[in-house]
Protein backbone atom coordinates (compact mmCIF):
# COMPACT_ATOMS: atom_id res chain seq x y z
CA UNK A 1 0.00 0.00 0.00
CA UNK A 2 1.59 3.30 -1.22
CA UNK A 3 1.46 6.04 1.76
CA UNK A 4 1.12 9.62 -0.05
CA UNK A 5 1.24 11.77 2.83
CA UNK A 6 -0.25 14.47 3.96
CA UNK A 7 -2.93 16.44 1.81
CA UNK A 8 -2.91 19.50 4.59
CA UNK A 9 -0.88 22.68 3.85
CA UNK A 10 2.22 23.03 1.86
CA UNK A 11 2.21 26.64 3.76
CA UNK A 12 0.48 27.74 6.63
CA UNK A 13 -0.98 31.66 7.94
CA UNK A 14 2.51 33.43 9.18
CA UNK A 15 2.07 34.50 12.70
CA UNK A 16 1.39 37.62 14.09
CA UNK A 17 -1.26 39.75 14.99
CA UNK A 18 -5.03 38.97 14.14
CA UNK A 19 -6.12 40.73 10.75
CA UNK A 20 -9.24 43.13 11.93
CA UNK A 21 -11.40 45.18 9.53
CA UNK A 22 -13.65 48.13 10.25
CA UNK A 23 -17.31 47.85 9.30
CA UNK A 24 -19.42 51.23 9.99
CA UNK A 25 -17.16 51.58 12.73
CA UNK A 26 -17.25 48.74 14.60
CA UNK A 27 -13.98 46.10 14.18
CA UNK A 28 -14.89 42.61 13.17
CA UNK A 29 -11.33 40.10 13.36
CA UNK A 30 -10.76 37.60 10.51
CA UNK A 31 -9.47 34.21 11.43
CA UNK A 32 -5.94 33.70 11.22
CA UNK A 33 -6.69 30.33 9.42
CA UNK A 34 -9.57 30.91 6.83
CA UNK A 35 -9.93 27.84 4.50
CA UNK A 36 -11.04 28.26 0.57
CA UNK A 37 -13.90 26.09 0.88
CA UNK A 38 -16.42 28.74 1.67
CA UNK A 39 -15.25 30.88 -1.53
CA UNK A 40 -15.11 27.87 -3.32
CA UNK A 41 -18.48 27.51 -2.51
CA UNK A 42 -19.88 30.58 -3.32
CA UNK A 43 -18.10 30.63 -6.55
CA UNK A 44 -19.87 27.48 -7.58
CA UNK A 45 -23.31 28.41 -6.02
CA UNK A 46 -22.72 31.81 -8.10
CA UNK A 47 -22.32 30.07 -11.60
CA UNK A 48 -25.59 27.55 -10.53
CA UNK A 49 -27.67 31.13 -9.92
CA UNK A 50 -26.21 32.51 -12.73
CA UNK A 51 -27.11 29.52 -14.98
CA UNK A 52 -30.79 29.46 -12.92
CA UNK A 53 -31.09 33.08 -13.52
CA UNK A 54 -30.08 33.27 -17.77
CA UNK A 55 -32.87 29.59 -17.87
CA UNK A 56 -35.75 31.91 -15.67
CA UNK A 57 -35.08 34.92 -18.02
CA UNK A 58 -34.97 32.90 -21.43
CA UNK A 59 -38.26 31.52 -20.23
CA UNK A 60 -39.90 34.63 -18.91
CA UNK A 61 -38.98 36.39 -22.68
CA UNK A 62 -40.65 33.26 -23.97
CA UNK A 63 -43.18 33.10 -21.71
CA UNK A 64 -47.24 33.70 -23.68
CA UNK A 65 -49.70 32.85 -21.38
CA UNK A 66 -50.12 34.36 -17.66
CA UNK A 67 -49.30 31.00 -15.77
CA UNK A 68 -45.90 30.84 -17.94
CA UNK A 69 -44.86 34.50 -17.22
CA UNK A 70 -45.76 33.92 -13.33
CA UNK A 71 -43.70 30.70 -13.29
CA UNK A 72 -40.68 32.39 -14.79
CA UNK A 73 -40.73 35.08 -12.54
CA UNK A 74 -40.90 32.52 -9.76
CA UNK A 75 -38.02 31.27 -10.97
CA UNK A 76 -36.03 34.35 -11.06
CA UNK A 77 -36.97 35.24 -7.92
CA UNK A 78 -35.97 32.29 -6.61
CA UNK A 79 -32.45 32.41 -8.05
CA UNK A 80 -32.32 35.70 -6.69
CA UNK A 81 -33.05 34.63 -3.09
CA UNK A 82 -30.45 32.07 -3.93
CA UNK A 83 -27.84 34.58 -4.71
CA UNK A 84 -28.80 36.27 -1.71
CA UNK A 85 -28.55 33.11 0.39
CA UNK A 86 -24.96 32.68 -0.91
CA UNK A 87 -23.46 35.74 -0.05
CA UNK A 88 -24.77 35.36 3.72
CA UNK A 89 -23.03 31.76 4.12
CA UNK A 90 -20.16 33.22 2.92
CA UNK A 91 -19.75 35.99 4.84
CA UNK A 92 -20.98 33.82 7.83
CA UNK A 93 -18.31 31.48 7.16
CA UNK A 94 -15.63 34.44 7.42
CA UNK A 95 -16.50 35.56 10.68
CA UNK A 96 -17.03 32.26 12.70
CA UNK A 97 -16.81 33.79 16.21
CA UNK A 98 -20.61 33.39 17.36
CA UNK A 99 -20.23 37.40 19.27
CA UNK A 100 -18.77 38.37 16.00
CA UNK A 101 -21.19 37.11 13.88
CA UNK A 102 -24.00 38.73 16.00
CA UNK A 103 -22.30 42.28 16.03
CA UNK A 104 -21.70 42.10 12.45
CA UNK A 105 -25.56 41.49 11.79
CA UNK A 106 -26.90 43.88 14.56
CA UNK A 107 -24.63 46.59 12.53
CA UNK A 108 -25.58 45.29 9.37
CA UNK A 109 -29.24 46.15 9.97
CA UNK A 110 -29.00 49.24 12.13
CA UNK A 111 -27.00 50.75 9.20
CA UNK A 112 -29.17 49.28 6.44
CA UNK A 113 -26.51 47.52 4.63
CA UNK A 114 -27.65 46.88 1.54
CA UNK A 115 -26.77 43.66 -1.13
CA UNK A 116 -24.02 45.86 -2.83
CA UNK A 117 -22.07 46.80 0.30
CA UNK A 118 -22.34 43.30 1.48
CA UNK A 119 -20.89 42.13 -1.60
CA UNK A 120 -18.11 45.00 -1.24
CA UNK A 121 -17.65 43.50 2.07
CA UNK A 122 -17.02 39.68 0.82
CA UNK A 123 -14.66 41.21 -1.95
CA UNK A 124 -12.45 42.92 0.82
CA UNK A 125 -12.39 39.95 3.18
CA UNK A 126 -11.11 37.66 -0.19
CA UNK A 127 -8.49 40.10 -0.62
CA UNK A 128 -7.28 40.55 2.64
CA UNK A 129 -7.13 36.48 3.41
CA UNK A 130 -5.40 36.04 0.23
CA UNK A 131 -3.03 38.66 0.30
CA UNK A 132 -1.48 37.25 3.69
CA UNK A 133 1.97 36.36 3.60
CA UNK A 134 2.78 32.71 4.08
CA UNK A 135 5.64 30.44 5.13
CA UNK A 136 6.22 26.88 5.16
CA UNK A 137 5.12 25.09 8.17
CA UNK A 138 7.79 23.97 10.66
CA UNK A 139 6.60 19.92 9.78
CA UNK A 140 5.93 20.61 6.13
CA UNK A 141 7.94 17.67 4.29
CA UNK A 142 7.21 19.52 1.11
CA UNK A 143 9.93 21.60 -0.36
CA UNK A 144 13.12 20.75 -1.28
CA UNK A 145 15.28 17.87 0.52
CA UNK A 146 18.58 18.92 3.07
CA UNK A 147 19.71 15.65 2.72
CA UNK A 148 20.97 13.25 0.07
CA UNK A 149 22.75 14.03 -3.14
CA UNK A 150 21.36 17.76 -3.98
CA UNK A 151 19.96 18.36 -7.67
CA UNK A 152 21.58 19.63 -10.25
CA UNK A 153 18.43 21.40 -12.09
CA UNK A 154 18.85 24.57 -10.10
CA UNK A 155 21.66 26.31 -8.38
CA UNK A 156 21.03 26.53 -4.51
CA UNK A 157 20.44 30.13 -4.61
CA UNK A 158 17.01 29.51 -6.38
CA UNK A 159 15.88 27.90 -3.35
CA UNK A 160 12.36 28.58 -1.95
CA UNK A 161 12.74 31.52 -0.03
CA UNK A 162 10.07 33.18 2.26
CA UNK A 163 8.50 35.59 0.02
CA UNK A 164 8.61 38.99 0.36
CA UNK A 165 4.99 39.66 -0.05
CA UNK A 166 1.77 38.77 -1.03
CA UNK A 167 2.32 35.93 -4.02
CA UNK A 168 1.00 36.78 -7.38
CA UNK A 169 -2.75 36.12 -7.80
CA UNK A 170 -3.23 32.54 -9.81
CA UNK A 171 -6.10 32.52 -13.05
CA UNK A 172 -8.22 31.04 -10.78
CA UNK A 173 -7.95 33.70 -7.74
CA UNK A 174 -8.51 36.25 -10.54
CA UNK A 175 -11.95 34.89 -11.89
CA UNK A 176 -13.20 34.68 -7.99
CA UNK A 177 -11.72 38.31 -7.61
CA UNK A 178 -13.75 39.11 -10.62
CA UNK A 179 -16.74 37.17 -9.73
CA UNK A 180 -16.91 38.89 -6.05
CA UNK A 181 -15.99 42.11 -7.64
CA UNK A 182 -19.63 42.02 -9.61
CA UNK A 183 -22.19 43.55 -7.34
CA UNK A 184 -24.67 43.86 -10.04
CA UNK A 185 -27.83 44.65 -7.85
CA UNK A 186 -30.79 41.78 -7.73
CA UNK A 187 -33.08 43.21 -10.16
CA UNK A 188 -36.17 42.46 -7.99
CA UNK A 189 -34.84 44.10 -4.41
CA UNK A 190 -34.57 47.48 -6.04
């Protein structure tokens, strides 16, 4: 049986201070660990409502008799609620201190918050967790090996290195960046 070791991490959060943001006032701290999943999530749940959305649409400008046009707007409105749905699990997700979570609602409602700014708000939280530096945990076995014959592909100064900054943002992190970055309005809140 072939052991392939750990799936974890190949870098971990580096350690400091908490990362805190500033809603209306009131500061709201980010876990120091966030995983993808949620954004994952509401990536995929955004393509299904966008999908649900373009079918509901298609079949509302089709639509001829009064039961037809009632049943596509059903739908639509029920993609919408959808989309709605998604952006409150994800920004649920982000802030998974229960006292938190209940601040961040209380303030979100006194203020009026509306879909746009809450959408502003899950773009700036992306950016923040994935602009954190990183370093290689202390029991990574990923990376290159200190013992044994070293390689000859690369010189030993092009060693990983701590970087310096925030790495580059992959194609993928890009089209989520995009995706959270369109807070096109639900046509039926206005």
């Amino acid at each position: 049986m072939a052991d392939y070791g750990e799936f974890g991490r190949a870098l971990a959060v580096a350690e400091g201070e908490p990362d805190i943001f500033t809603f209306h006032g009131e500061p709201f701290i980010l876990p120091a660990a966030m995983s993808a999943l949620p954004l994952m999530r509401f990536a995929w749940r955004g393509k299904v409502i966008d999908q649900q959305l373009e079918q509901a649409r298609s079949a509302k400008a089709r639509a001829v008799t009064p039961e037809q046009k009632d049943q596509a707007a059903a739908a639509e409105g029920q993609a919408e609620m959808e989309a709605l749905s998604a952006v409150y699990e994800f920004l649920r997700a982000s802030l998974p201190d229960p006292q938190d979570w209940a601040r961040f609602e209380e303030v979100a409602i006194r203020v009026g918050a509306g879909q746009d700014e809450l959408m502003g708000v899950c773009n700036q939280i992306y950016q923040a967790v994935t602009g954190r530096p990183t370093r290689r945990p202390a029991d990574s076995s990923a990376g290159p090996s200190t013992t044994g014959t070293p390689s000859t592909d690369a010189p030993a100064s092009q060693a990983w290195e701590e970087p310096a900054g925030p790495p580059p943002m992959s194609e993928r992190d890009r089209a989520v960046a995009v995706f959270l970055q369109d807070t096109r309005p639900v046509a039926s809140l206005r």
